[in-house]
PDB file of N, CA and C in Angstrom:
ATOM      1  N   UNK A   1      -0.190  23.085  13.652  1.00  0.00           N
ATOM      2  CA  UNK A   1      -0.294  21.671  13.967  1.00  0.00           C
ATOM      3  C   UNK A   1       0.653  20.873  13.074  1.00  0.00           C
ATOM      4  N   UNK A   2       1.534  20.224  13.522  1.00  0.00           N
ATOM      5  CA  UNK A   2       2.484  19.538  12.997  1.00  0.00           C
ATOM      6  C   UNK A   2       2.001  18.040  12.287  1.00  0.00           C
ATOM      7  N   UNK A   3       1.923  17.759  11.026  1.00  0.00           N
ATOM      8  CA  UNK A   3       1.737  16.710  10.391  1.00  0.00           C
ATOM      9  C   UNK A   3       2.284  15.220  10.900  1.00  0.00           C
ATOM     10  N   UNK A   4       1.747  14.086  11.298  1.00  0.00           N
ATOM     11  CA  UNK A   4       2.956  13.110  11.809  1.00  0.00           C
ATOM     12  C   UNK A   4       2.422  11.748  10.174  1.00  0.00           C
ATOM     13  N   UNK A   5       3.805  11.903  10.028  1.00  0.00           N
ATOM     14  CA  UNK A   5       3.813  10.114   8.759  1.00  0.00           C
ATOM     15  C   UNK A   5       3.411   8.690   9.873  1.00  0.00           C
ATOM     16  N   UNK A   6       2.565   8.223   8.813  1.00  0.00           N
ATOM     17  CA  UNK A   6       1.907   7.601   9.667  1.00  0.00           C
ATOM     18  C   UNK A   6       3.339   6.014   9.302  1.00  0.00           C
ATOM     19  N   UNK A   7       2.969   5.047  10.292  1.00  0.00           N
ATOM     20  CA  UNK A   7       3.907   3.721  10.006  1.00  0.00           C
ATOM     21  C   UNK A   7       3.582   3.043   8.667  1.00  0.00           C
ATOM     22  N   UNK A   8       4.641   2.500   8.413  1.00  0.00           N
ATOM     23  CA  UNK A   8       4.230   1.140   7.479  1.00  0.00           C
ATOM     24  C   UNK A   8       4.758  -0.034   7.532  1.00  0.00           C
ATOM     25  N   UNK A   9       3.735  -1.307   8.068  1.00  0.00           N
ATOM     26  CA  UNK A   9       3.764  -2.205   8.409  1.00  0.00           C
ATOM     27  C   UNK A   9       3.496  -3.174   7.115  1.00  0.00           C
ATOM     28  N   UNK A  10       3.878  -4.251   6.980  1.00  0.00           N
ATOM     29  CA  UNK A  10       3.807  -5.307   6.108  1.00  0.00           C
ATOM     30  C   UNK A  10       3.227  -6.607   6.597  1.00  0.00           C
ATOM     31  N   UNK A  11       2.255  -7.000   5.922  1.00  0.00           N
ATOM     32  CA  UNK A  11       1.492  -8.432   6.314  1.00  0.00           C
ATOM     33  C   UNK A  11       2.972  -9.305   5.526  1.00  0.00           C
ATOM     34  N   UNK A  12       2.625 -10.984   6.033  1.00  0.00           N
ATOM     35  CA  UNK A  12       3.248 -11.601   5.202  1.00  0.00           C
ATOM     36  C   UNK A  12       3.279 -12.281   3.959  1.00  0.00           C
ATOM     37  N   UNK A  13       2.012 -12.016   3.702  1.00  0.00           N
ATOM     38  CA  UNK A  13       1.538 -11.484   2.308  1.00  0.00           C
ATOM     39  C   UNK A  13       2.293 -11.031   1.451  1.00  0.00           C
ATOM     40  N   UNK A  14       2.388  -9.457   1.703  1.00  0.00           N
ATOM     41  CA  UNK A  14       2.585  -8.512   1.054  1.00  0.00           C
ATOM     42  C   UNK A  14       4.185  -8.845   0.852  1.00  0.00           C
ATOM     43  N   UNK A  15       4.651  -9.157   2.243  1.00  0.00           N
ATOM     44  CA  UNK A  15       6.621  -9.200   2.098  1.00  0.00           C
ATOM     45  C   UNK A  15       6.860 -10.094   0.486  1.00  0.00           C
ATOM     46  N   UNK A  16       5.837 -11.394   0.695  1.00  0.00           N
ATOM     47  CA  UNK A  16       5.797 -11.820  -0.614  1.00  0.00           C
ATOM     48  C   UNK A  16       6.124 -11.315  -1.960  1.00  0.00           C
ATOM     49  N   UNK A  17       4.651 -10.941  -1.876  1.00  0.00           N
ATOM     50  CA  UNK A  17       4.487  -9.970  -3.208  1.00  0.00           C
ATOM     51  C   UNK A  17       6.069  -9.121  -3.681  1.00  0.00           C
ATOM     52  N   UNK A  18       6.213  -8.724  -2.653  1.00  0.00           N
ATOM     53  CA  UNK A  18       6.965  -7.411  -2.965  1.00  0.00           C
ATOM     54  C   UNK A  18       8.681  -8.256  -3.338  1.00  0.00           C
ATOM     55  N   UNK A  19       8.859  -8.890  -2.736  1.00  0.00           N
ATOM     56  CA  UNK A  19      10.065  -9.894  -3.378  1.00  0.00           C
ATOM     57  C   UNK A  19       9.979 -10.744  -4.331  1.00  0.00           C
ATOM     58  N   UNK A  20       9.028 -10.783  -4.964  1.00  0.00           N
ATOM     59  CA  UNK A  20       8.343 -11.008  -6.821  1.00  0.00           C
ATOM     60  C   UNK A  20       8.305 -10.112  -7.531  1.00  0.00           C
ATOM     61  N   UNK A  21       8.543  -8.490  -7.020  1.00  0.00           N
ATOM     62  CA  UNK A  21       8.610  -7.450  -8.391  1.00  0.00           C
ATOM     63  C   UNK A  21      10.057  -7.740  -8.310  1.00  0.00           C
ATOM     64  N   UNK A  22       9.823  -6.821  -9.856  1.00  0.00           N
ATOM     65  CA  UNK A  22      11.572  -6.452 -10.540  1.00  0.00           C
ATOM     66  C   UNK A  22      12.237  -5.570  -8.810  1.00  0.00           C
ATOM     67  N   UNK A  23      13.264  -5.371  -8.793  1.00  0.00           N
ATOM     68  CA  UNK A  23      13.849  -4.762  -8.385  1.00  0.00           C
ATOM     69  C   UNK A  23      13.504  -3.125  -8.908  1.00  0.00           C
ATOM     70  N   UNK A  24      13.226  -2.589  -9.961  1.00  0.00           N
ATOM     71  CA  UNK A  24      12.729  -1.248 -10.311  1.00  0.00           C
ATOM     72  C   UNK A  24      11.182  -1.346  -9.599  1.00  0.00           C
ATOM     73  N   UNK A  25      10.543  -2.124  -9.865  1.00  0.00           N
ATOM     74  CA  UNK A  25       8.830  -1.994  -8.799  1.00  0.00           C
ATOM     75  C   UNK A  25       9.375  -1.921  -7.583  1.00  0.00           C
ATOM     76  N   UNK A  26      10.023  -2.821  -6.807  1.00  0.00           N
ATOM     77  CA  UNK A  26      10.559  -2.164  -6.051  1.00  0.00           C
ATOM     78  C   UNK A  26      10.717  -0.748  -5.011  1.00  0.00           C
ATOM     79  N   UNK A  27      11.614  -0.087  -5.984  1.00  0.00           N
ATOM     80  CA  UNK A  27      12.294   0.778  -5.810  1.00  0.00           C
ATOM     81  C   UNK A  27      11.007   1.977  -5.822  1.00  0.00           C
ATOM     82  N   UNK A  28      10.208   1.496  -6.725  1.00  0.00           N
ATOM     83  CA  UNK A  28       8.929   2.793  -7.034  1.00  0.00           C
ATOM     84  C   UNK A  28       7.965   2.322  -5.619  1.00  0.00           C
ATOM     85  N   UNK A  29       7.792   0.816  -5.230  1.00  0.00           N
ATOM     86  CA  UNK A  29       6.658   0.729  -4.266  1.00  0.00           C
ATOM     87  C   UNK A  29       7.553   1.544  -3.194  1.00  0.00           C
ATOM     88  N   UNK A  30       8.773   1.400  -2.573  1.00  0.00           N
ATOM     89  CA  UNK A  30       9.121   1.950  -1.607  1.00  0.00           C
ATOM     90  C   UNK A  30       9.084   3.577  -1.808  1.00  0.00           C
ATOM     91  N   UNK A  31       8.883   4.192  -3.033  1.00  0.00           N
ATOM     92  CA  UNK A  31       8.709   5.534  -3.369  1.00  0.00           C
ATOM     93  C   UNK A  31       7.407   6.177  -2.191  1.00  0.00           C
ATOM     94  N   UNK A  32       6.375   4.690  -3.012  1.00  0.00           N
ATOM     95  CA  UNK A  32       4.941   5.252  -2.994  1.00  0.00           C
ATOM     96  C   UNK A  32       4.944   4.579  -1.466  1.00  0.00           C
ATOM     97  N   UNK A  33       5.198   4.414  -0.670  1.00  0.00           N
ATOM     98  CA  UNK A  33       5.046   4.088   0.514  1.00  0.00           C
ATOM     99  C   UNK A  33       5.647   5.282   1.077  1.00  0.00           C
ATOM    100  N   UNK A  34       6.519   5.813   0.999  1.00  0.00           N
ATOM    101  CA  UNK A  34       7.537   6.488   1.735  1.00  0.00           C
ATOM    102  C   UNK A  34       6.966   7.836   1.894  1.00  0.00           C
ATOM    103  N   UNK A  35       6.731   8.105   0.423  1.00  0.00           N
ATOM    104  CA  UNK A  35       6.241  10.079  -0.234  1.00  0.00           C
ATOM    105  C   UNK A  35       4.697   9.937   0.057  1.00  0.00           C
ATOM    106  N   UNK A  36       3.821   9.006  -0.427  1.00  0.00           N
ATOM    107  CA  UNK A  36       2.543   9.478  -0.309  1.00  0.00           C
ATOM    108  C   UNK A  36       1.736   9.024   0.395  1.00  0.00           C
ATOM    109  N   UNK A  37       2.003   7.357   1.010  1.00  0.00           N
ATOM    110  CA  UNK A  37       0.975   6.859   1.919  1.00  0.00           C
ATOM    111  C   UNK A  37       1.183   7.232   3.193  1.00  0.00           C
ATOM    112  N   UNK A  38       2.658   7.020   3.228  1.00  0.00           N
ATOM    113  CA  UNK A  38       2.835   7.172   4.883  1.00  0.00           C
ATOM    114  C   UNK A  38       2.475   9.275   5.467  1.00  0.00           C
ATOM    115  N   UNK A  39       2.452   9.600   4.317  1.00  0.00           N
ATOM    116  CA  UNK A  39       2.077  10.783   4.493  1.00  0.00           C
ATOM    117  C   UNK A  39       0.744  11.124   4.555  1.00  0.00           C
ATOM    118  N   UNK A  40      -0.246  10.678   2.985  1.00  0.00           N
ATOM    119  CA  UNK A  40      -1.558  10.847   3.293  1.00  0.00           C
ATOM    120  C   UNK A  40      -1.947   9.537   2.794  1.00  0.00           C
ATOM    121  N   UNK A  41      -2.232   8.648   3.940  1.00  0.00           N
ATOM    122  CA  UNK A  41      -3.040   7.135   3.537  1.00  0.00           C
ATOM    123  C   UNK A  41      -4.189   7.315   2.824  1.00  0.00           C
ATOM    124  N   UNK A  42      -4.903   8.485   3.144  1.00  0.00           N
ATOM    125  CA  UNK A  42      -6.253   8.374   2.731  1.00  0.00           C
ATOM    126  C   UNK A  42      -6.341   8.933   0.818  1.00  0.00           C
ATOM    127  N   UNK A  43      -5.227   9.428   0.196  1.00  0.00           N
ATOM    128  CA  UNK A  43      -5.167   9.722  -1.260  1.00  0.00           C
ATOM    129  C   UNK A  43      -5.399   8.370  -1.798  1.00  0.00           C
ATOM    130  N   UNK A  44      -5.143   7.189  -1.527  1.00  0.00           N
ATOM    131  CA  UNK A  44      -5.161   6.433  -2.492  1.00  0.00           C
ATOM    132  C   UNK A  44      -6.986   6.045  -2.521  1.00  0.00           C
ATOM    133  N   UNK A  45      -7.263   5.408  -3.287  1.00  0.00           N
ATOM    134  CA  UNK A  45      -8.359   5.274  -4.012  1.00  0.00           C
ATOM    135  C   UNK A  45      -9.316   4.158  -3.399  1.00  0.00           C
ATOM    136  N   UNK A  46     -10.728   4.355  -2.453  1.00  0.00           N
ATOM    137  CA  UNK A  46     -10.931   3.901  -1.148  1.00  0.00           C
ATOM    138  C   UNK A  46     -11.622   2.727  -2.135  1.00  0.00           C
ATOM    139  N   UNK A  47     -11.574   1.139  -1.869  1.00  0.00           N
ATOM    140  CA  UNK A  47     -11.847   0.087  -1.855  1.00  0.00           C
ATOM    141  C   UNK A  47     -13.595   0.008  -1.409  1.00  0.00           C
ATOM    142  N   UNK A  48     -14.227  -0.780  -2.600  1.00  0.00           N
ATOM    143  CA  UNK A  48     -15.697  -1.259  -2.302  1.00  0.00           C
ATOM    144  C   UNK A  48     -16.021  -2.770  -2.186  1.00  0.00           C
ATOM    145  N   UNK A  49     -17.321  -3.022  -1.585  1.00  0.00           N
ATOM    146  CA  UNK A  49     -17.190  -4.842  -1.506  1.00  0.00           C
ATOM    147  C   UNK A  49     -16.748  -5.707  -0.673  1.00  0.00           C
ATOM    148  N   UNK A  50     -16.628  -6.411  -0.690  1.00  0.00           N
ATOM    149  CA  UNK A  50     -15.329  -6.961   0.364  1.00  0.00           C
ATOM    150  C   UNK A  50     -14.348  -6.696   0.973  1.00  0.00           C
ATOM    151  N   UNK A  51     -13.461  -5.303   0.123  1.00  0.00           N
ATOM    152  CA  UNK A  51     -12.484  -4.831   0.416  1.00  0.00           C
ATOM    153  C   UNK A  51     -13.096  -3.386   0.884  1.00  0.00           C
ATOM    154  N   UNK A  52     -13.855  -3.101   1.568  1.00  0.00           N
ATOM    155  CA  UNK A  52     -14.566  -1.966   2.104  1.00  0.00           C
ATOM    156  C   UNK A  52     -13.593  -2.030   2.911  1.00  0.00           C
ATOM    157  N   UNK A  53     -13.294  -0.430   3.665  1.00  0.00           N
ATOM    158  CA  UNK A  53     -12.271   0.145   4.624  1.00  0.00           C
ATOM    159  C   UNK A  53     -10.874  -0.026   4.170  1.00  0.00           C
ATOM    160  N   UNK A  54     -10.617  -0.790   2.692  1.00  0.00           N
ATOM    161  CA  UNK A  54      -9.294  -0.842   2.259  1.00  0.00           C
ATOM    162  C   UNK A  54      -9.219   0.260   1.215  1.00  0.00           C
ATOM    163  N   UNK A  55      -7.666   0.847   0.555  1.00  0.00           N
ATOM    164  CA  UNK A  55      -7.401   1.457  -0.048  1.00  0.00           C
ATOM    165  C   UNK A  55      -6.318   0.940  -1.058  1.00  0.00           C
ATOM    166  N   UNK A  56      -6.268   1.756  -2.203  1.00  0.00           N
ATOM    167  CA  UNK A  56      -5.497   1.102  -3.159  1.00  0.00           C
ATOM    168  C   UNK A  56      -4.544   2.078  -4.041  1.00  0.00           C
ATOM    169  N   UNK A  57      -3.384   1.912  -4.414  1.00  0.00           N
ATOM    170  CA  UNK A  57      -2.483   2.657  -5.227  1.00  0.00           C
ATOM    171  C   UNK A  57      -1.683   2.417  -6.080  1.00  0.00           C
ATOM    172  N   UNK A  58      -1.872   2.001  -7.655  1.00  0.00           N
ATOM    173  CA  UNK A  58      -1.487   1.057  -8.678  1.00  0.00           C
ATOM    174  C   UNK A  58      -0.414   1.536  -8.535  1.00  0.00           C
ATOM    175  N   UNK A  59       0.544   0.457  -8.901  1.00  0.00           N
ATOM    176  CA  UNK A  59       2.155   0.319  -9.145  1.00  0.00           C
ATOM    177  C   UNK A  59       2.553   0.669 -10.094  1.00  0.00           C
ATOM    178  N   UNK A  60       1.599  -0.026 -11.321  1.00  0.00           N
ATOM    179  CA  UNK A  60       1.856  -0.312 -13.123  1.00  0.00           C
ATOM    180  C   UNK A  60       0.654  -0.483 -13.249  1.00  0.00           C
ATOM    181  N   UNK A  61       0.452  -0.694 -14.553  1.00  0.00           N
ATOM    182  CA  UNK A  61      -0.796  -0.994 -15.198  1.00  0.00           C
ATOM    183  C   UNK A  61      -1.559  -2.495 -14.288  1.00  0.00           C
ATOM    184  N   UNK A  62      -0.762  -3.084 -14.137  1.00  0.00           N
ATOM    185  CA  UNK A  62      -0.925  -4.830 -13.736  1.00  0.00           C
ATOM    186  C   UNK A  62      -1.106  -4.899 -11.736  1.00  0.00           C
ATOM    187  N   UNK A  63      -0.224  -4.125 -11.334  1.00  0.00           N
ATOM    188  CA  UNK A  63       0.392  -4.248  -9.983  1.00  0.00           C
ATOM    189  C   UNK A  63      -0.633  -3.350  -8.704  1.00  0.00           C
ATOM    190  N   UNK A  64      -0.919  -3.457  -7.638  1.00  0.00           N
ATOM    191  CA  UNK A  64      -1.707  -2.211  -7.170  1.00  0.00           C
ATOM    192  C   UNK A  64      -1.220  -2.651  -5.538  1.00  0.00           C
ATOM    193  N   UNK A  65      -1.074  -1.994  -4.809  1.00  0.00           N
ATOM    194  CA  UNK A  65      -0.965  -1.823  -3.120  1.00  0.00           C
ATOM    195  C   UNK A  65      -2.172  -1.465  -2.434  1.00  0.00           C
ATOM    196  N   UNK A  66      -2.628  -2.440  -1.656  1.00  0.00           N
ATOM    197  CA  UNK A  66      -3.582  -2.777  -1.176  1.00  0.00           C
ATOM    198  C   UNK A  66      -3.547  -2.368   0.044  1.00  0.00           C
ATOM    199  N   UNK A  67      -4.305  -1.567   0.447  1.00  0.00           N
ATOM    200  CA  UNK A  67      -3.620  -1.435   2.176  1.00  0.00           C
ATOM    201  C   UNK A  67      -4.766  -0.936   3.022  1.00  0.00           C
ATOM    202  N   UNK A  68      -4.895  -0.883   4.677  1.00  0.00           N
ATOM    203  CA  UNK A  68      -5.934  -0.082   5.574  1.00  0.00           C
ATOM    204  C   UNK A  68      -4.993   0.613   6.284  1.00  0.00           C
ATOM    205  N   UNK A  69      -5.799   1.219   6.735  1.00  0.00           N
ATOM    206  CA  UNK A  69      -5.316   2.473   7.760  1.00  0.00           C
ATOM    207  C   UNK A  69      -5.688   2.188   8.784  1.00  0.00           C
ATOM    208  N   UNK A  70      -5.013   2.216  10.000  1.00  0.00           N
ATOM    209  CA  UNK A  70      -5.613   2.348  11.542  1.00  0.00           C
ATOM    210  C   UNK A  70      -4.959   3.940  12.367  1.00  0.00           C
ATOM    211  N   UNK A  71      -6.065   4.457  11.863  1.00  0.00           N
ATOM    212  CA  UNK A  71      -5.617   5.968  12.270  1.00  0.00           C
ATOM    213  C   UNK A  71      -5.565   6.271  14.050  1.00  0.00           C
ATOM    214  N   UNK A  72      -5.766   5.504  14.855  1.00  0.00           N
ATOM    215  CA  UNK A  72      -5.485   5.608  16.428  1.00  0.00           C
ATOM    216  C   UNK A  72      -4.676   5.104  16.621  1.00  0.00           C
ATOM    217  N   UNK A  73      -3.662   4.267  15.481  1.00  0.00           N
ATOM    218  CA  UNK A  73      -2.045   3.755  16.104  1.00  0.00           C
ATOM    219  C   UNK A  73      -1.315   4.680  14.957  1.00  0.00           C
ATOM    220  N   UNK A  74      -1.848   5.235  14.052  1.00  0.00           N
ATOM    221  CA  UNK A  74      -0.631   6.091  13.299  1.00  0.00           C
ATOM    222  C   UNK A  74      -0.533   4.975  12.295  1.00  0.00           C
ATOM    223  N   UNK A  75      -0.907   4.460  11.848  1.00  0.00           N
ATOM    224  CA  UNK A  75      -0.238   2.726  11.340  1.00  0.00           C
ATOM    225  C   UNK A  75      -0.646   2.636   9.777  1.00  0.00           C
ATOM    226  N   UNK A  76       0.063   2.191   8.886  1.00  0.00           N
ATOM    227  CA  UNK A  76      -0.581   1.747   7.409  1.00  0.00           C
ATOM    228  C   UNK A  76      -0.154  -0.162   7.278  1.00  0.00           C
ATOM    229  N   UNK A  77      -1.077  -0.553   6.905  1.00  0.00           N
ATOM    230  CA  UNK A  77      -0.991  -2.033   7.088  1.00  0.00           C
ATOM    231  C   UNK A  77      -1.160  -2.229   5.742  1.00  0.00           C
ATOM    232  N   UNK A  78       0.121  -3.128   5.012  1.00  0.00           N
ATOM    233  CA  UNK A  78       0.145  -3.273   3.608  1.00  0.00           C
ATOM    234  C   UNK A  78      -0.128  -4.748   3.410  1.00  0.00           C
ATOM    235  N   UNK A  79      -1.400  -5.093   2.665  1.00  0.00           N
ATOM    236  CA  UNK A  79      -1.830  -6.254   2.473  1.00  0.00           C
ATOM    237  C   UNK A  79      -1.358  -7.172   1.497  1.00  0.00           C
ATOM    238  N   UNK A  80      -1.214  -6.310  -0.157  1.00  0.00           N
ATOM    239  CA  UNK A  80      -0.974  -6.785  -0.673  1.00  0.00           C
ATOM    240  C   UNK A  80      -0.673  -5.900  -1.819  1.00  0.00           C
ATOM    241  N   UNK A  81       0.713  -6.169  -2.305  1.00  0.00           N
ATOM    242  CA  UNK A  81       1.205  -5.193  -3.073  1.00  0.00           C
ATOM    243  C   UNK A  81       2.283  -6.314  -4.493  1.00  0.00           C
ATOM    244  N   UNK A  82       1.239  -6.808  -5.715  1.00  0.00           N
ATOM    245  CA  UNK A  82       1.026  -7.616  -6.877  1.00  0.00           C
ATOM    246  C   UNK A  82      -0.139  -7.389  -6.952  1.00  0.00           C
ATOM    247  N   UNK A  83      -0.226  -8.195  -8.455  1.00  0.00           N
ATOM    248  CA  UNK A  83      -1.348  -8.086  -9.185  1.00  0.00           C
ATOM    249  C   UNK A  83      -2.945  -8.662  -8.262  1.00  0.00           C
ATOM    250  N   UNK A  84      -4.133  -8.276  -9.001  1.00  0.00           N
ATOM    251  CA  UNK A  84      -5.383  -8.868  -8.949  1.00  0.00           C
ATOM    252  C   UNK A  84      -5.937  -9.152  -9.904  1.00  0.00           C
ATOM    253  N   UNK A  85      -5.166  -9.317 -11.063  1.00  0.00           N
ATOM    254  CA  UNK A  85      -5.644  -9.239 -12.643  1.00  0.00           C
ATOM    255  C   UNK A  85      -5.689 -10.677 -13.305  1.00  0.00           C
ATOM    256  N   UNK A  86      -4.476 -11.214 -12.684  1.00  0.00           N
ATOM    257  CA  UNK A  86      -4.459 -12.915 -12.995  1.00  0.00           C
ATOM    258  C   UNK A  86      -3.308 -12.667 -12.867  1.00  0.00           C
ATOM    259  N   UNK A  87      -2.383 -14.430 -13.134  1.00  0.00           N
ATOM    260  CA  UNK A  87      -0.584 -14.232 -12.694  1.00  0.00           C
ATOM    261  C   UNK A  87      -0.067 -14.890 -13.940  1.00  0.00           C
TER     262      UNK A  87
END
């Protein structure tokens, strides 16, 4: 059975966020999008509370990617990828 990478889609949120890191966060979020979510969404670390059905995968100490899965379109939906710590 052949593995399929699932999509990755961006809220406009997230496009935000992500044009506020350095250029090196960057370069690592498109890592961690590319190598491990779009491959296995479900490794990152499943969200409780409010953010139930979401998942999460720190950037840096400060930074984390926020995201759900819709596994009947193949799809990773990136919510929010900056801090939740304060700004």
């Amino acid at each position: 059975m052949t593995r399929r990478n699932y999509r990755i889609k961006l809220t406009r949120q997230a496009s935000k966020d992500i044009q506020k890191l350095t250029p090196k966060l960057q370069n690592k979020l498109k890592d961690i999008l590319r190598y491990k979510i779009a491959v296995a969404p479900e490794a990152g670390k499943p969200l409780t509370g409010q953010l139930k059905g979401y998942y999460s995968v720190r950037l840096n100490i400060q930074d984390r990617i926020v995201y759900r899965v819709e596994k009947e379109e193949c799809v990773v939906i990136v919510v929010r990828a900056k801090t939740h710590y304060g700004e």
